[in-house]
Each structure stands twice: as C-alpha cells, then as structure tokens.
N, C-alpha and C. Protein backbone atom coordinates (compact mmCIF):
# COMPACT_ATOMS: atom_id res chain seq x y z
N UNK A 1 -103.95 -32.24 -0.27
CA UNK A 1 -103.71 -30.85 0.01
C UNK A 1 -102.94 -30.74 1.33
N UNK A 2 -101.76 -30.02 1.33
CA UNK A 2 -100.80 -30.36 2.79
C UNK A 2 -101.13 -28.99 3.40
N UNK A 3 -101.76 -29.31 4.97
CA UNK A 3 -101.85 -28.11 5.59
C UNK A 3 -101.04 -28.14 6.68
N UNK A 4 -100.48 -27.14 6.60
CA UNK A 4 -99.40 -26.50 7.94
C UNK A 4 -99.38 -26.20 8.37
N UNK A 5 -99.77 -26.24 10.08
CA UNK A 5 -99.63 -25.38 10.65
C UNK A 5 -98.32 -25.01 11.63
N UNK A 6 -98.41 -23.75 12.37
CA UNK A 6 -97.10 -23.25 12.92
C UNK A 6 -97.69 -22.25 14.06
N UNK A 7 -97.37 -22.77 14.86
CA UNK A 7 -97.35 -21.89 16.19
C UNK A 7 -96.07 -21.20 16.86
N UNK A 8 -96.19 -19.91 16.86
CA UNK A 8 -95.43 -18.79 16.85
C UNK A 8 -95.81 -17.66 18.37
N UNK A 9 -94.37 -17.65 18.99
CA UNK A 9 -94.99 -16.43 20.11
C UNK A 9 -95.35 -15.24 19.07
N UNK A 10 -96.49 -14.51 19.77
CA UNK A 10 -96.98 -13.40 19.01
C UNK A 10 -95.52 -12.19 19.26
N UNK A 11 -96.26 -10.80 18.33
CA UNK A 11 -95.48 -9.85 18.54
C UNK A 11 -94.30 -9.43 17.38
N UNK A 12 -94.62 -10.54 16.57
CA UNK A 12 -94.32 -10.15 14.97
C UNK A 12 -95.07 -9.58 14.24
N UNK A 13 -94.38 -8.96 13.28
CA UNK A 13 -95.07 -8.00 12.36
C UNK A 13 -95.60 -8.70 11.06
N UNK A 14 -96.72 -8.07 10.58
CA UNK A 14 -97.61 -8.87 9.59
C UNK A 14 -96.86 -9.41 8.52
N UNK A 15 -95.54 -8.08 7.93
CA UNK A 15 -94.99 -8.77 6.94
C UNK A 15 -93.75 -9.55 7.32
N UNK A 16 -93.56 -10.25 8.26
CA UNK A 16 -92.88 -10.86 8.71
C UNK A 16 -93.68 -12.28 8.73
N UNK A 17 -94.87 -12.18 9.46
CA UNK A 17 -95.38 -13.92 9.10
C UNK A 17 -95.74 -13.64 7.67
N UNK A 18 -96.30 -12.63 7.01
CA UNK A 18 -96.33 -12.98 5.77
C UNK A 18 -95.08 -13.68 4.80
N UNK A 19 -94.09 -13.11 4.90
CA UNK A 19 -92.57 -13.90 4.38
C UNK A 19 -92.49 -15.59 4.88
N UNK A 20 -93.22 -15.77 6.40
CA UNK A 20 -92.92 -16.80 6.72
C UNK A 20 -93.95 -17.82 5.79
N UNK A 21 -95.40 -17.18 5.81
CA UNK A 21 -96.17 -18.06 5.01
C UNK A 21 -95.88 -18.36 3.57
N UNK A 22 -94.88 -17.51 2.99
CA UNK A 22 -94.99 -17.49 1.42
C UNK A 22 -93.33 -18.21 1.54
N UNK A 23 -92.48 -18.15 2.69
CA UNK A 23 -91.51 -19.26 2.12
C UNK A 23 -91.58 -20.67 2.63
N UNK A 24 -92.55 -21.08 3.14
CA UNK A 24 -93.29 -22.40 4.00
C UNK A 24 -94.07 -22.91 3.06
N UNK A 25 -94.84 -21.89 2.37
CA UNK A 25 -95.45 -22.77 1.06
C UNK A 25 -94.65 -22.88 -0.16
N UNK A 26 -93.84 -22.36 -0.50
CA UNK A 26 -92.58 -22.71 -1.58
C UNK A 26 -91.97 -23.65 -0.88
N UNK A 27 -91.40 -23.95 0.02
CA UNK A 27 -90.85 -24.99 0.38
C UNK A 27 -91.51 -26.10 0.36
N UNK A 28 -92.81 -26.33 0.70
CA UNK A 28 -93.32 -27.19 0.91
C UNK A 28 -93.53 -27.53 -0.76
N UNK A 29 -94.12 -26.71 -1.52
CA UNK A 29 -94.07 -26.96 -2.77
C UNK A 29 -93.30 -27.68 -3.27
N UNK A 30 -92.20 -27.25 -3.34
CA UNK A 30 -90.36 -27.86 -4.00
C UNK A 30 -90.79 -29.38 -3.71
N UNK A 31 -90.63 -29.55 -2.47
CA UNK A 31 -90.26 -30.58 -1.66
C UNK A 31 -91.34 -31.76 -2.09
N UNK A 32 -92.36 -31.26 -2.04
CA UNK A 32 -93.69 -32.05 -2.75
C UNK A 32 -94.03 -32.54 -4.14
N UNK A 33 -93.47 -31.93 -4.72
CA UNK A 33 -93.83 -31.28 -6.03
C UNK A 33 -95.44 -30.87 -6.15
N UNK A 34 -95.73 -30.06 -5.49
CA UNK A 34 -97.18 -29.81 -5.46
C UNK A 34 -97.70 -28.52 -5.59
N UNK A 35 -98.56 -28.22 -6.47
CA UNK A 35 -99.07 -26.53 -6.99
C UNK A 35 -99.10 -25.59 -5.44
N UNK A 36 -98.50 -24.51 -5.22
CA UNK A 36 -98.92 -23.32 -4.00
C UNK A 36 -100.06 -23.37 -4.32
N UNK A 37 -100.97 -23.27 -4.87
CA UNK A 37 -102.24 -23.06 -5.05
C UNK A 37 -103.16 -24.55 -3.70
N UNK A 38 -102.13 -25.54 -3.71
CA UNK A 38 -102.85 -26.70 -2.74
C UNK A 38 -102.49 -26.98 -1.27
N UNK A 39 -101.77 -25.89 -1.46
CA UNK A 39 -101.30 -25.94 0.27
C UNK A 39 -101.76 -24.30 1.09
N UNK A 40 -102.37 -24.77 2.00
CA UNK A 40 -102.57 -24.00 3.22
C UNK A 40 -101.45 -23.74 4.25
N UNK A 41 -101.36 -22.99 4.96
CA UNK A 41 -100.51 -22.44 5.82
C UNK A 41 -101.41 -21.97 7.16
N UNK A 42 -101.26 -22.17 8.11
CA UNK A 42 -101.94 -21.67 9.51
C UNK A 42 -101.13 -21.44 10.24
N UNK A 43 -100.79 -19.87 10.68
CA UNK A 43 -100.15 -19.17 11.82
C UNK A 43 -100.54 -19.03 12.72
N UNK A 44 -100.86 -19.40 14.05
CA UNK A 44 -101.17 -19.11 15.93
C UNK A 44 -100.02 -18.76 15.98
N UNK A 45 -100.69 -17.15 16.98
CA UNK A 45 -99.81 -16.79 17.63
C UNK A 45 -99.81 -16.98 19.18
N UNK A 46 -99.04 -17.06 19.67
CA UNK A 46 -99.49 -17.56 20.44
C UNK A 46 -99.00 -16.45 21.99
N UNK A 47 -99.86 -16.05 22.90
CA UNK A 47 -99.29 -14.85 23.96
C UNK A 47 -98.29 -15.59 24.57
N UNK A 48 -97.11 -14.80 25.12
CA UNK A 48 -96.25 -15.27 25.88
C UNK A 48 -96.66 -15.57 27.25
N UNK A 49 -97.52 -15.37 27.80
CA UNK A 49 -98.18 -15.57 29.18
C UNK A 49 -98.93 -17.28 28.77
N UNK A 50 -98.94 -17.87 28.04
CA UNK A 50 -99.67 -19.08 27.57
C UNK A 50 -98.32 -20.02 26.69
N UNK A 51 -97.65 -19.37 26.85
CA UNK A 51 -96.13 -20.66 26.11
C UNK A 51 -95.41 -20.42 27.25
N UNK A 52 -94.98 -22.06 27.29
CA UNK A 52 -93.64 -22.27 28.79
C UNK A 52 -92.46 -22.57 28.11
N UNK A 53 -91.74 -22.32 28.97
CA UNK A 53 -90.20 -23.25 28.84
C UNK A 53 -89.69 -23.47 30.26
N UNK A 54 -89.17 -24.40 30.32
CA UNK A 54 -88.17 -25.22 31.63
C UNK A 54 -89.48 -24.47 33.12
N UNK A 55 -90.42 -24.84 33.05
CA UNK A 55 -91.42 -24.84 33.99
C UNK A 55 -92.27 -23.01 34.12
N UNK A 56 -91.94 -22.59 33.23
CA UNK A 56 -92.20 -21.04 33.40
C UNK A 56 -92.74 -20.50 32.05
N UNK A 57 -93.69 -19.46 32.28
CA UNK A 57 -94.53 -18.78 31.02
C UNK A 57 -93.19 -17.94 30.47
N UNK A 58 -93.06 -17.91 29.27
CA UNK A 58 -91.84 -16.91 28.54
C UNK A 58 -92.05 -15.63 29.03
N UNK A 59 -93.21 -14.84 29.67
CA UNK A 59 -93.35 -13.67 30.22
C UNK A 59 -92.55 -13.32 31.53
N UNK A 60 -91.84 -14.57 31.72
CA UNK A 60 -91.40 -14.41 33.04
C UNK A 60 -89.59 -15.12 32.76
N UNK A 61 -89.43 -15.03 31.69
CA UNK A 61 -88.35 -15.98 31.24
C UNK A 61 -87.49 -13.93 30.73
N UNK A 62 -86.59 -14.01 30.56
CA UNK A 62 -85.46 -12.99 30.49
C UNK A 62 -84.83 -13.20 29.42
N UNK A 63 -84.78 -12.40 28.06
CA UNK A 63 -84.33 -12.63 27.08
C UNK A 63 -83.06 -12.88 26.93
C-alpha cells in the first residue's frame, strides 16, 4: 500500500489540496499499476512562521 506524504505551506483552499490529493493518487496509480483504493495520501500544512529558506522563516521572506 504506497503512502504519500506531502508537506505544503498552508493557506490553500480545501478544493485545491483536494485536486492535489486526487491527482497524486492517479498518478501514483498509473505509475504503479495499483488500485486508488490502496494508496493513501497525507497533506501537512505547514505555517509559514515554521518553513525556512536561505536562513529565514517564509514569513519574513517577500514574495
């Protein structure tokens, strides 16, 4: 059973990780050849005050 997980800055909308979970498990499907029914999917989101880049929390990083 292949479980996936994916950590994501929060602040997306539900049906947005929802699209992400339902084309992550088709893919994974294809690729496997393995029933959607046997794969799991796990989304963290994760706050931008708790993810870095180049020494700094993304809350403090400038889009």
């Amino acid at each position: 059973m292949p479980i996936i997980q994916i950590q994501i800055l929060e602040g997306r909308s539900e049906e947005t990780v929802e699209v992400l979970i339902e084309n992550v498990t088709n893919s994974v499907s294809e690729t496997l050849n393995t029933p959607t029914d046997n794969i799991r999917v796990i989304v963290t989101e994760v706050p931008n005050t708790h993810w870095g880049r180049a020494g700094k929390p993304m809350s403090k990083i400038k889009k």
